[in-house]
N, C-alpha and C. Protein backbone atom coordinates (compact mmCIF):
# COMPACT_ATOMS: atom_id res chain seq x y z
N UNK A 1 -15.95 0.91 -8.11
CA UNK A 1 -14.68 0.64 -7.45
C UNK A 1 -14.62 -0.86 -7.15
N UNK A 2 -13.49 -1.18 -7.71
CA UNK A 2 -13.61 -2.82 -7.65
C UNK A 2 -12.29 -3.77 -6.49
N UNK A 3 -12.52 -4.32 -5.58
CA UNK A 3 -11.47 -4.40 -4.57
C UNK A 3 -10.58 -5.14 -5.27
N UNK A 4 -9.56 -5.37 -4.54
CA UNK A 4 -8.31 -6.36 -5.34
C UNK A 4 -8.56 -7.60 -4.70
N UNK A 5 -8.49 -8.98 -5.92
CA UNK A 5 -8.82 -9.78 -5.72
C UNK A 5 -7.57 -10.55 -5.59
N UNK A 6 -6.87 -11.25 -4.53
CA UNK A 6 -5.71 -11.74 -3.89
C UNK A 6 -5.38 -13.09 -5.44
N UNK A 7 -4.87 -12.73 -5.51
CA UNK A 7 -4.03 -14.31 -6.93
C UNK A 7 -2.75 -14.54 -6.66
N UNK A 8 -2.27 -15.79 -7.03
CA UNK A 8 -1.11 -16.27 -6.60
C UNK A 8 -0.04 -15.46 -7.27
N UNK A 9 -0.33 -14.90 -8.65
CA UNK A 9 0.70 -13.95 -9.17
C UNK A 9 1.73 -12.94 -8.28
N UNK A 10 0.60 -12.62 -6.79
CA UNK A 10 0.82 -11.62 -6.10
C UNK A 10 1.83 -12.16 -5.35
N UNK A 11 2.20 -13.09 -5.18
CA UNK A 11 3.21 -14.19 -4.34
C UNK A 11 4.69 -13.51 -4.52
N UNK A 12 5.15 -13.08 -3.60
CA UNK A 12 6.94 -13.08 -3.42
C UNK A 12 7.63 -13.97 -3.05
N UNK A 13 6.66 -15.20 -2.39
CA UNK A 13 7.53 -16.46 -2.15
C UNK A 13 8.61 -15.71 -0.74
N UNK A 14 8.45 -14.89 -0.57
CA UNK A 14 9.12 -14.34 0.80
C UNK A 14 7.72 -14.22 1.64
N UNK A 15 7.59 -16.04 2.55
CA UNK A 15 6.15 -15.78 3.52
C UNK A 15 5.62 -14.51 4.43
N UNK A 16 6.96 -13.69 4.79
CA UNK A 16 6.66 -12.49 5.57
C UNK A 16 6.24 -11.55 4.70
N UNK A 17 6.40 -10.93 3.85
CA UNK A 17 6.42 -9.93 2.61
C UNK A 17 5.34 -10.21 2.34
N UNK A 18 4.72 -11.53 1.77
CA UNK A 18 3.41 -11.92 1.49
C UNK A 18 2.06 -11.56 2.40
N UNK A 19 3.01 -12.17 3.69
CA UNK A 19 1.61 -12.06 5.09
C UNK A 19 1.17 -10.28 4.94
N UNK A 20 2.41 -9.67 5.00
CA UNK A 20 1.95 -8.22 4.77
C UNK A 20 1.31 -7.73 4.06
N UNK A 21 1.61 -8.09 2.79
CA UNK A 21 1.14 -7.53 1.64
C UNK A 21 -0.41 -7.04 1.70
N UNK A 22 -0.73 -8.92 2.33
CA UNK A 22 -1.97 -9.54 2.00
C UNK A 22 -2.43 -8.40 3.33
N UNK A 23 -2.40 -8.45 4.12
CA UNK A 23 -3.09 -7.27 5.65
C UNK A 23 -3.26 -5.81 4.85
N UNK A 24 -2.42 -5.21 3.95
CA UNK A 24 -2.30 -4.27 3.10
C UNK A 24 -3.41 -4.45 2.33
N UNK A 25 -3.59 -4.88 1.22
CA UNK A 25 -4.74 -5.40 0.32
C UNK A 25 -6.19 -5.17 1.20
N UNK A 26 -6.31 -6.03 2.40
CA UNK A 26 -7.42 -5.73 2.59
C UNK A 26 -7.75 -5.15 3.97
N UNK A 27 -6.89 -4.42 4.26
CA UNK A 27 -7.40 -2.81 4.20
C UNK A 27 -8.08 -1.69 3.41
N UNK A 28 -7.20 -2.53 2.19
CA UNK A 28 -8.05 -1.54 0.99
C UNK A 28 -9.33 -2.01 0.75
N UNK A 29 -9.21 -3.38 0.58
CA UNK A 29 -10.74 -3.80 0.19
C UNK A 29 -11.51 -3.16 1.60
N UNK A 30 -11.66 -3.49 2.65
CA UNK A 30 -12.36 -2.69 3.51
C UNK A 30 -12.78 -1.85 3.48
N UNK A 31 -11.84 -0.67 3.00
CA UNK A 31 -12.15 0.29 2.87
C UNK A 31 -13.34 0.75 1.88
N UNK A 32 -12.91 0.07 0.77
CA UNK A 32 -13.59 0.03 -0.66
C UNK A 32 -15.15 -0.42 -0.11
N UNK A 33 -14.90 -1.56 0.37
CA UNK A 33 -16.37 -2.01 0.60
C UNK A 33 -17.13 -0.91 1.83
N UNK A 34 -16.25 -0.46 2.62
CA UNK A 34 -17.04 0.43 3.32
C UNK A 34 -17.73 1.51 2.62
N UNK A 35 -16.80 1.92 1.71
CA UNK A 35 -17.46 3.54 0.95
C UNK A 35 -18.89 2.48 -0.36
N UNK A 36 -18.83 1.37 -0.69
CA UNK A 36 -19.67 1.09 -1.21
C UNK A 36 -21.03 1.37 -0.52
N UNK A 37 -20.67 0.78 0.68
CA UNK A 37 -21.81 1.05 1.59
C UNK A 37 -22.23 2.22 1.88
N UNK A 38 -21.63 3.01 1.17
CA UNK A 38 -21.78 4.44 1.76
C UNK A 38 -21.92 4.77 3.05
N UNK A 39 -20.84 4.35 3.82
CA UNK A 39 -19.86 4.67 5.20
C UNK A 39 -19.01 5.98 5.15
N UNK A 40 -19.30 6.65 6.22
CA UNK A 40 -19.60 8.07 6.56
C UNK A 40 -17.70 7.77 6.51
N UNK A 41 -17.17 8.84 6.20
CA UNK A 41 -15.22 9.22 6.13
C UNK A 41 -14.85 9.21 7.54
N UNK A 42 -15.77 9.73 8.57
CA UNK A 42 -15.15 9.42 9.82
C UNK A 42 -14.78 7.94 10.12
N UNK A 43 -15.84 7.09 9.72
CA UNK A 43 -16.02 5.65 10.25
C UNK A 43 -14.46 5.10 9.12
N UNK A 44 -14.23 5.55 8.05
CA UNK A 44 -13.28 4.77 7.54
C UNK A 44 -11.73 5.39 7.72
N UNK A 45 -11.95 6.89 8.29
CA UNK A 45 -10.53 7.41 8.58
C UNK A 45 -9.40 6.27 9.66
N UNK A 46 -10.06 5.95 10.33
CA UNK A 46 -9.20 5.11 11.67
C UNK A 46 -8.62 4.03 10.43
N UNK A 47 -9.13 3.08 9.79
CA UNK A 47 -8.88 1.74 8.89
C UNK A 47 -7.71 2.72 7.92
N UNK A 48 -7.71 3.60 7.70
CA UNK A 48 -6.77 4.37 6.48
C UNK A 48 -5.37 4.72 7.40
N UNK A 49 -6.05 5.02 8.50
CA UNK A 49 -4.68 5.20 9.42
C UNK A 49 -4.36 3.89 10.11
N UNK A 50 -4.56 3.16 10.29
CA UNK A 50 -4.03 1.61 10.27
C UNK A 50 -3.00 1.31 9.16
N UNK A 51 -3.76 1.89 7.95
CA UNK A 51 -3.68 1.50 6.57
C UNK A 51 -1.79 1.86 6.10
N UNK A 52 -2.13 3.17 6.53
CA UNK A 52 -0.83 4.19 6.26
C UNK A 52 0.40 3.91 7.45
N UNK A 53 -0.26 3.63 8.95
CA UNK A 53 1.21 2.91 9.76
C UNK A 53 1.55 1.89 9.47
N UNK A 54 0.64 0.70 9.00
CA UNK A 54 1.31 -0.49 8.72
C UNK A 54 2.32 -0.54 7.23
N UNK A 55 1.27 0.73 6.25
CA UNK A 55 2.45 0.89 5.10
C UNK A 55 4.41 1.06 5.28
N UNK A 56 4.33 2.06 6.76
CA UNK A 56 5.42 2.14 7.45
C UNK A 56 6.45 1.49 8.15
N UNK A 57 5.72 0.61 9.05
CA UNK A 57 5.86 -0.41 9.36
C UNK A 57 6.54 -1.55 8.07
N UNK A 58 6.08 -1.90 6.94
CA UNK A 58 6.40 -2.48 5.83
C UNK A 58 7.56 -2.25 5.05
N UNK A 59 7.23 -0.92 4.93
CA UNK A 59 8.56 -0.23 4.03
C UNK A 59 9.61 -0.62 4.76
N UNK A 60 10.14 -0.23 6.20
CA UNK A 60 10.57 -0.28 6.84
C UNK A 60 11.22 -1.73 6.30
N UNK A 61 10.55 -2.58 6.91
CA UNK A 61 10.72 -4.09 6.99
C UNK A 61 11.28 -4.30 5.19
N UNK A 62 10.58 -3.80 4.88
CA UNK A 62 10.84 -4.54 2.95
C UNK A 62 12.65 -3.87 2.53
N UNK A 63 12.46 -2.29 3.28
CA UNK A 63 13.70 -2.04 2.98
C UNK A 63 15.12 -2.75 3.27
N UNK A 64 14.97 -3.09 4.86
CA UNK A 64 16.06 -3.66 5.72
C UNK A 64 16.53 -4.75 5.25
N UNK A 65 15.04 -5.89 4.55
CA UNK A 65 15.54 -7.18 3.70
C UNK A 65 15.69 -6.78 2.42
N UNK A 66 15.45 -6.23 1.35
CA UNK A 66 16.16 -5.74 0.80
C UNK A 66 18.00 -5.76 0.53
N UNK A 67 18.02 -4.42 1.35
CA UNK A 67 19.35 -4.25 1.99
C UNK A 67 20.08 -5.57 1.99
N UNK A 68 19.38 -6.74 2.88
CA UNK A 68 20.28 -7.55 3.71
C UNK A 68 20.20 -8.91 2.57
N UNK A 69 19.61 -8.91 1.21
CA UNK A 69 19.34 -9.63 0.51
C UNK A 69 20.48 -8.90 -1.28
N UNK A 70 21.03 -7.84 -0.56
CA UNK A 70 21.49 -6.86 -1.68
C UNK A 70 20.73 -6.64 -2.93
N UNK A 71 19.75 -6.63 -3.16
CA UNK A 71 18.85 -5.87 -4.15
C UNK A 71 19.02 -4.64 -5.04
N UNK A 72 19.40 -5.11 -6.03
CA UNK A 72 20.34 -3.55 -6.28
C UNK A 72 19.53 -2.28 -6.89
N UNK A 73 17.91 -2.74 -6.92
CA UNK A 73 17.63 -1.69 -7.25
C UNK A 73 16.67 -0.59 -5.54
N UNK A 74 17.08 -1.15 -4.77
CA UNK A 74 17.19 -0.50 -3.30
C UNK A 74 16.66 0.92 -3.26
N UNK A 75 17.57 1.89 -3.77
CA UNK A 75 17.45 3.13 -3.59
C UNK A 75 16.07 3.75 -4.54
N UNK A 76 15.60 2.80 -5.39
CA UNK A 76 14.47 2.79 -6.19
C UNK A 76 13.56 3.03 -5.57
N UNK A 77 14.02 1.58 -4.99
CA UNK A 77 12.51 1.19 -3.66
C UNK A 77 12.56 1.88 -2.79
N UNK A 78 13.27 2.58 -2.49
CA UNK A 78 13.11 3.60 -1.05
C UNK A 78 12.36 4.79 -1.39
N UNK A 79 12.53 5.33 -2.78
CA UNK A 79 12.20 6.64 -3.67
C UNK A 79 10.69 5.75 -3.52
N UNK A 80 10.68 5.08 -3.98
CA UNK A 80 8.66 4.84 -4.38
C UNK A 80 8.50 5.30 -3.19
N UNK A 81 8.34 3.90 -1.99
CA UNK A 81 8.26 4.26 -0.91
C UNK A 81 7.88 6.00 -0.36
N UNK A 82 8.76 6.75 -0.25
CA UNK A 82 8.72 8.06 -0.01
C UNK A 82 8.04 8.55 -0.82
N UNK A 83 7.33 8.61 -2.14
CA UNK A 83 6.02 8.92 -2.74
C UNK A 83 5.39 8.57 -2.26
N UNK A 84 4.86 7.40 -2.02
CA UNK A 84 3.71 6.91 -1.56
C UNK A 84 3.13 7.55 -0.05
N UNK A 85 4.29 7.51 0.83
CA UNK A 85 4.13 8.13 2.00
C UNK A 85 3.81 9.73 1.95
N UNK A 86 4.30 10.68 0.96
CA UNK A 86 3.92 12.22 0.77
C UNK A 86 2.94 11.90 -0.09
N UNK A 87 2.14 11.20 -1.13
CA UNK A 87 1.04 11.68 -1.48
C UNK A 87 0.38 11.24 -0.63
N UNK A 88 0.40 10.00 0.50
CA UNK A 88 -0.35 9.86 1.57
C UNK A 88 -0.90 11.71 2.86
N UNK A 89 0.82 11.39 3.32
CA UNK A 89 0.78 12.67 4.11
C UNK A 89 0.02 14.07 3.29
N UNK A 90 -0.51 14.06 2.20
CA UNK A 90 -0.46 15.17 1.32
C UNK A 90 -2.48 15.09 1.64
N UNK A 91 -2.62 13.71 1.22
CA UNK A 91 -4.02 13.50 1.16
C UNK A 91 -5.01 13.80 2.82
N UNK A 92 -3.89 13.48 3.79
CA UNK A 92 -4.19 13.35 4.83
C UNK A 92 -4.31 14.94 5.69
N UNK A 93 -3.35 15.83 5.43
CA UNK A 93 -3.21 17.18 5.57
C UNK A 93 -4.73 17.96 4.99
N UNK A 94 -4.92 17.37 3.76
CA UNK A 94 -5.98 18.15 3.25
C UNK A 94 -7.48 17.47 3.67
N UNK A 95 -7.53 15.93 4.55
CA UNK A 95 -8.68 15.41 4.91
C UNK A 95 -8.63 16.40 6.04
N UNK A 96 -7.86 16.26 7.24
CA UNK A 96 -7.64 17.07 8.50
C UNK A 96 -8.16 18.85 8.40
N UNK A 97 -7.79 19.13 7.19
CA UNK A 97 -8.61 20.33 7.02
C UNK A 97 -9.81 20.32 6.71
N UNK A 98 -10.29 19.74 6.09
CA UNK A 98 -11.65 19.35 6.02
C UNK A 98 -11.78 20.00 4.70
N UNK A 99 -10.90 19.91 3.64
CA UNK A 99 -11.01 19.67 2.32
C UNK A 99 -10.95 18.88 1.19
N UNK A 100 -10.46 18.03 1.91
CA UNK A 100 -10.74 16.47 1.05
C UNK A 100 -11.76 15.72 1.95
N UNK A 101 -12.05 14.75 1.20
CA UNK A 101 -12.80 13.46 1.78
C UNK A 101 -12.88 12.24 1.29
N UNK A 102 -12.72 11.28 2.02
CA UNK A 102 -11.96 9.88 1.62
C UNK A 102 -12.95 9.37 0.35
N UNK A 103 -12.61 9.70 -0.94
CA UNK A 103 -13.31 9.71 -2.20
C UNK A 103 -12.52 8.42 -3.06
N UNK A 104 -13.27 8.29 -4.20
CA UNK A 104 -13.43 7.46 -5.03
C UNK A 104 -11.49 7.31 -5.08
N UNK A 105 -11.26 8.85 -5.75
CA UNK A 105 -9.63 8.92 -6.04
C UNK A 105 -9.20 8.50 -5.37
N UNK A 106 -8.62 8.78 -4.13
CA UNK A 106 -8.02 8.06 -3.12
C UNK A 106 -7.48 6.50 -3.35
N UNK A 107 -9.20 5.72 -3.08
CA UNK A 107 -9.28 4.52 -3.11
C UNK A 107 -9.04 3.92 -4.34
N UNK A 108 -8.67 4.43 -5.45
CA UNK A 108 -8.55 4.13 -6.81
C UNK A 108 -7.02 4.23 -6.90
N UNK A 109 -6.11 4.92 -6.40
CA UNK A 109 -4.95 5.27 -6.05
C UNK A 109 -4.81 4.75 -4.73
N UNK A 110 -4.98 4.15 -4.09
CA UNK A 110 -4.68 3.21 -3.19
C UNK A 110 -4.30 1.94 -3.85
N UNK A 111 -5.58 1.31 -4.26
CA UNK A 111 -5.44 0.19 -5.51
C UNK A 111 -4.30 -0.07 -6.44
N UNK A 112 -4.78 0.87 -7.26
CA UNK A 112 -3.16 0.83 -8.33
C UNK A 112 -1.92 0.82 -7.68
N UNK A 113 -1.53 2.03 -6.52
CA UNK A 113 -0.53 1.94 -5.86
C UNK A 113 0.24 0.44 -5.48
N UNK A 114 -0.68 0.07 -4.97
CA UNK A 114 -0.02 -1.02 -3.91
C UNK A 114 -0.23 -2.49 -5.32
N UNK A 115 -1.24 -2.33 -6.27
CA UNK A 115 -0.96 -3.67 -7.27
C UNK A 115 -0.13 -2.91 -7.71
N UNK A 116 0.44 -1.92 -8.30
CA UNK A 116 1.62 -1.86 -9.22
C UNK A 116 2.79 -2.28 -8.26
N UNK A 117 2.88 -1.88 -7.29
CA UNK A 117 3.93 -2.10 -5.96
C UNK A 117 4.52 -3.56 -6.24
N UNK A 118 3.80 -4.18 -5.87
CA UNK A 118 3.47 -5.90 -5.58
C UNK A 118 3.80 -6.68 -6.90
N UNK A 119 3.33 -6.12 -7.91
CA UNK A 119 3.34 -6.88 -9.10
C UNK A 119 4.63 -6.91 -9.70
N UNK A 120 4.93 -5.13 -10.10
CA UNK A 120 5.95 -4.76 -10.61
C UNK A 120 7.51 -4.71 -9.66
N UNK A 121 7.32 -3.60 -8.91
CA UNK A 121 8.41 -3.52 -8.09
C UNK A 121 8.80 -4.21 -6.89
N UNK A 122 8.22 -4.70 -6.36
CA UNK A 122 8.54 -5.86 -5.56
C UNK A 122 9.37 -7.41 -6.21
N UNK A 123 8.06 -7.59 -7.11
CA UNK A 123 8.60 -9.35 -7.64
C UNK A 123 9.55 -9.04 -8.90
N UNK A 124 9.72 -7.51 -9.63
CA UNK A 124 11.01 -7.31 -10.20
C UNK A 124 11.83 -7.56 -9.68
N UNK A 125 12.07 -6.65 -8.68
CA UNK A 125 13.60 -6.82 -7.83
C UNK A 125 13.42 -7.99 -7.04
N UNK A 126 13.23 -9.11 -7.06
CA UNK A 126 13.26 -10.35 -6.43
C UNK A 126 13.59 -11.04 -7.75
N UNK A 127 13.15 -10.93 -8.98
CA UNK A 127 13.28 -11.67 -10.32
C UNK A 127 15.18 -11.14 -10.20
N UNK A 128 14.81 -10.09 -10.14
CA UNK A 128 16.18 -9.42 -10.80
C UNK A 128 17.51 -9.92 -10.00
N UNK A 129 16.74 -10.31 -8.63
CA UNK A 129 18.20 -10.56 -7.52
C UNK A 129 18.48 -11.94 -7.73
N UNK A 130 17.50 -13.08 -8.37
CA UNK A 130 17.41 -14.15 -8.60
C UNK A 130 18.97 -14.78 -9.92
């Protein structure tokens, strides 16, 4: 499992969007590096739930500018968004039962999630509003 390594590519040139992003990212790396260490799922559940309000917190925020920037692919971004948050809530339902455990998948799908996010759908619709 390899953490995400921050590059200027990742840049929205929107300093707030960025500051976030970047608090996002390494959470994950944290995380990542915790399970390297082979850090027990209790010790990394709290950092995942950080992980998942501040995702909220974000959306939130990314949507409203968005919106207030007219972005026309909006209702896109709201649809990811709301995936991301139910396969979250989905993963989290089944940790709480004590049938999942904060595994490789997860954190591998954490990763991709948020670089495809950042790369693609974010600095698209900023290219695109341009």
């Amino acid at each position: 499992m390899k953490k995400i390594i921050w590059k200027d590519e990742f840049n929205t040139n929107i300093d707030e969007i960025d500051k976030q992003h970047r608090f996002l990212v390494n959470r994950i790396n944290e995380l990542i590096e915790l399970k390297i260490m082979k850090e027990e799922s209790t010790n990394l559940y709290p950092i995942l739930l950080l992980l998942v309000g501040y995702a909220q917190f974000h959306f939130e925020y990314e949507e409203k500018l968005w919106a207030k920037l007219n972005i026309s692919d909006l209702s896109e971004h709201v649809e990811e968004h709301k995936k991301f948050s139910l396969a979250i809530d989905n993963f989290n339902e089944l940790y709480i039962n004590g049938t999942r455990d904060i595994d490789d998948e997860l954190l591998i799908f954490l990763n991709r999630w948020w670089t495809n996010h950042i790369l693609e759908k974010d600095l698209n619709s900023i290219k695109n509003k341009a």
